[in-house]
Protein backbone atom coordinates (compact mmCIF):
# COMPACT_ATOMS: atom_id res chain seq x y z
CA UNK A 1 -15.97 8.76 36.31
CA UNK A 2 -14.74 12.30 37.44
CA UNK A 3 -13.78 15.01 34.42
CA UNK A 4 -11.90 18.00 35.53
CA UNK A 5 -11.92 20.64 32.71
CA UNK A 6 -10.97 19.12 29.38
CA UNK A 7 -8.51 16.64 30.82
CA UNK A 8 -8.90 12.87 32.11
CA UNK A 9 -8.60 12.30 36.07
CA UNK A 10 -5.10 10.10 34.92
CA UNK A 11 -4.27 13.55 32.74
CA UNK A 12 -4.24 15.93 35.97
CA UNK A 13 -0.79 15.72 36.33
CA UNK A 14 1.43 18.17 34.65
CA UNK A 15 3.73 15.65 32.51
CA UNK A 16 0.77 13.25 31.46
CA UNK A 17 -0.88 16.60 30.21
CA UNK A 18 1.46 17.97 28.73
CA UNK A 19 2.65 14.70 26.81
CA UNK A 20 -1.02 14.68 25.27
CA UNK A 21 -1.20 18.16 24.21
CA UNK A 22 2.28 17.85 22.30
CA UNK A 23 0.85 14.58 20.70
CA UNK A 24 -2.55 16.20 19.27
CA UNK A 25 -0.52 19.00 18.35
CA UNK A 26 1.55 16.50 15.69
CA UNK A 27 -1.31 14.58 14.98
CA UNK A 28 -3.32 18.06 14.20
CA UNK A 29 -0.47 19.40 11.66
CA UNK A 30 0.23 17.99 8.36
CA UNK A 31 3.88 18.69 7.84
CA UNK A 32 4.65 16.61 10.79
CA UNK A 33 2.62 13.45 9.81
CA UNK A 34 4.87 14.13 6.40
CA UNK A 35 8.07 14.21 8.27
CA UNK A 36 10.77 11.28 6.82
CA UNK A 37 11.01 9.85 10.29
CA UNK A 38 7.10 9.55 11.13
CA UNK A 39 6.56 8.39 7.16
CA UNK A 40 9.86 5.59 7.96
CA UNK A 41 8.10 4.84 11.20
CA UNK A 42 4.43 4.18 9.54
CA UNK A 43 6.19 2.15 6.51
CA UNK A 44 8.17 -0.62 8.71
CA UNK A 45 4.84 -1.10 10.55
CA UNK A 46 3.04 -1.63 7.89
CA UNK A 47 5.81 -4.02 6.55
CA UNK A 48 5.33 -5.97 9.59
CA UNK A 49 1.44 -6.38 9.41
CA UNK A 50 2.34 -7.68 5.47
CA UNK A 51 4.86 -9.79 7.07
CA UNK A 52 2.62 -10.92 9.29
CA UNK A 53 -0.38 -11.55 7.22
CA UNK A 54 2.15 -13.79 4.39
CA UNK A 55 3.74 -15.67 6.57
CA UNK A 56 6.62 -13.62 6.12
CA UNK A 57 6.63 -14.12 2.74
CA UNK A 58 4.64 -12.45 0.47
CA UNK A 59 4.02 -12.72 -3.83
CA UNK A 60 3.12 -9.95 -6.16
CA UNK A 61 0.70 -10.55 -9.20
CA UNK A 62 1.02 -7.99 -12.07
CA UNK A 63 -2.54 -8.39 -14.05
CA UNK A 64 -2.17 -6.36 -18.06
CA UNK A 65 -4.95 -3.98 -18.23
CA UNK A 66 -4.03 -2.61 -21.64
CA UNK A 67 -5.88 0.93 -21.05
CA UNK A 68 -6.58 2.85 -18.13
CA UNK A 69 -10.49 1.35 -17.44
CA UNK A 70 -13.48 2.88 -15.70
CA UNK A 71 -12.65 0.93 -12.35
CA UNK A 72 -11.46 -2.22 -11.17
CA UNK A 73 -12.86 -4.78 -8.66
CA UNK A 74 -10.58 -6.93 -6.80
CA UNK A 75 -12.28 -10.35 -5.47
CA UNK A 76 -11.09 -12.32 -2.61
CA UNK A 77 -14.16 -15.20 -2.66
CA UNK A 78 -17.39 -15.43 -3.94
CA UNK A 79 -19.24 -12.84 -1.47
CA UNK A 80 -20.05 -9.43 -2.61
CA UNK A 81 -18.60 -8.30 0.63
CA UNK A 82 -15.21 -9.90 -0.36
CA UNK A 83 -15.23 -7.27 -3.61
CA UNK A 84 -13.62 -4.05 -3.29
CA UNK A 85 -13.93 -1.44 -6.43
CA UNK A 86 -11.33 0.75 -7.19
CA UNK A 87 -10.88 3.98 -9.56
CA UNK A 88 -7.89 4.58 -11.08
CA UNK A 89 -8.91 8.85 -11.39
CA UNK A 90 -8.56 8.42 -7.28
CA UNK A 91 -5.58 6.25 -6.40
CA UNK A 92 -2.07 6.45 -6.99
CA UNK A 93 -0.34 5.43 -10.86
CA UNK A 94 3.19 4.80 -10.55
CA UNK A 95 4.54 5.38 -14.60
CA UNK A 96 8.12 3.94 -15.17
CA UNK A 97 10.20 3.09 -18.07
CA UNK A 98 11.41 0.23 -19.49
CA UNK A 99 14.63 0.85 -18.09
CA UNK A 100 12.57 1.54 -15.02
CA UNK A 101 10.97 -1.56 -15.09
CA UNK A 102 14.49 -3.70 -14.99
CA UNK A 103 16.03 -1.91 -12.29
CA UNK A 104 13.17 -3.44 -10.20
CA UNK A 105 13.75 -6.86 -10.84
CA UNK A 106 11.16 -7.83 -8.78
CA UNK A 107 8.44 -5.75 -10.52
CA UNK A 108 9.95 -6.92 -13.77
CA UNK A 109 9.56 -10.45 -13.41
CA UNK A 110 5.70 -9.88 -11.87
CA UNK A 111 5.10 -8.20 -15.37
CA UNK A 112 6.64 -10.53 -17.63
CA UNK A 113 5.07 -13.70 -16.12
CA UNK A 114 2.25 -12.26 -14.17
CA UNK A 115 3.16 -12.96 -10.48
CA UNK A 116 6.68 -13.52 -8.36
CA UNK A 117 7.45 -14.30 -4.80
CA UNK A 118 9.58 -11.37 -3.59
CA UNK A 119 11.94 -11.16 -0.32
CA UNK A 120 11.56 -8.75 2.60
CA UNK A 121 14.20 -5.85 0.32
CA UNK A 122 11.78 -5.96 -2.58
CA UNK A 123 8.69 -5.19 -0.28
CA UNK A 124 10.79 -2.55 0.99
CA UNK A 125 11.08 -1.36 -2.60
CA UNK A 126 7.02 -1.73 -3.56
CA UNK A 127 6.38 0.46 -0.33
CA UNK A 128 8.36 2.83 -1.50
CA UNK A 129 6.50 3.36 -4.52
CA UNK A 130 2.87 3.61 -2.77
CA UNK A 131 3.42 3.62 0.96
CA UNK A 132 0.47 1.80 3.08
CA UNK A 133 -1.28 0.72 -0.09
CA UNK A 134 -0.39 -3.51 -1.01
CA UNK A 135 -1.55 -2.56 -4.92
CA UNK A 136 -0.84 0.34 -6.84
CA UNK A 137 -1.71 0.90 -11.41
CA UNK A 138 1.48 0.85 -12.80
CA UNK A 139 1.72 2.66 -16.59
CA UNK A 140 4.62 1.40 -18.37
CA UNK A 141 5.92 4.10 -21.19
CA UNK A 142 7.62 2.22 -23.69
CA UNK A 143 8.83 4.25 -27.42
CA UNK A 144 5.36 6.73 -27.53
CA UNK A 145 3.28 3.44 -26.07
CA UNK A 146 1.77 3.69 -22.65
CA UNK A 147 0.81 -0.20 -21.33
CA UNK A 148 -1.22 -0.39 -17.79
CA UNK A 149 -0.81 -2.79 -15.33
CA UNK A 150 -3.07 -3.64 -11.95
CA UNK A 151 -0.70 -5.05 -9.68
CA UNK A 152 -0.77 -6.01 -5.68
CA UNK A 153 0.25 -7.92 -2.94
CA UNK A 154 -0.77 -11.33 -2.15
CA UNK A 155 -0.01 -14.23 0.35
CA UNK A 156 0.93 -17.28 -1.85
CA UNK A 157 -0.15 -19.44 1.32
CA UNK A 158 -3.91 -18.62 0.16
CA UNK A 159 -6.09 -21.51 -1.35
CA UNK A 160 -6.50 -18.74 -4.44
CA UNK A 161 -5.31 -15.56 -5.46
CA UNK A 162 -7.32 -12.44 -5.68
CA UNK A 163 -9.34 -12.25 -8.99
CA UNK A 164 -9.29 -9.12 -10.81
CA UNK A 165 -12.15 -7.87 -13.52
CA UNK A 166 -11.85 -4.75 -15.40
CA UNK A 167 -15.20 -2.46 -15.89
């Protein structure tokens, strides 16, 4: 295979180069990954590979973790390789209110009961809260009390759901 310069043989001609030099040029700045449009574009994809991976349906289980633990280690079989460990001091804590808390019906229900089925708007809404991320630690702030709350994503078509075991 032939290189001329920095470019690709199929790159030699002025519009193919070009096109590639504007598209490392938004994937090299930040405020352009960040712009509504690209962020829109990146969150109804990844709604489609949830879509996809549910059946087009999807449940969310909402697991009390009183305090804010060490870590958490989400288990989808028996296999070590199946566990994945994750520290609340790195990810993302959405805190909402009571009041909050009703508004998302959805999110609301997961809480009280500990899992609900939700329809293609509500996974709209969850994304919103923690785009390309199916789980997020939710703190609840309720008269001076803060409550904490693991909750994710799930396909109810699975044998099992995810297990989830505080350190």
């Amino acid at each position: 295979m032939r290189i001329s310069g920095l470019c690709h043989p199929e790159c030699e001609n002025d519009e193919n180069r070009e096109y590639r030099r504007i598209g490392s040029l938004v994937d090299s700045l930040p405020y352009y990954r960040q712009h509504p449009l690209v962020r829109m574009h990146d969150k109804h994809k990844f709604e489609n590979e949830i879509l996809y991976w549910t059946f087009h349906n999807c449940a969310l289980m909402a697991i009390y973790i009183g305090d804010l633990p060490k870590s958490v280690t989400v288990s989808m079989g028996d296999e070590s390789a199946k566990n994945v460990r994750l520290d609340p001091k790195t990810e993302a804590i959405v805190s909402l209110t009571e009041l909050d808390l009703f508004i998302c019906g959805w999110l609301d229900s997961a809480v009280k009961s500990g899992w609900t089925m939700m329809n293609e708007e509500d996974l709209d809404q969850f994304l919103n809260f923690v785009p390309n991320k199916t789980w997020f630690y939710l703190k609840v702030s309720q008269q001076a009390k803060e409550s904490y709350y693991f909750v994710m994503l799930f396909s109810p078509h699975v044998s099992r759901r995810p297990l989830v075991s505080l350190q």
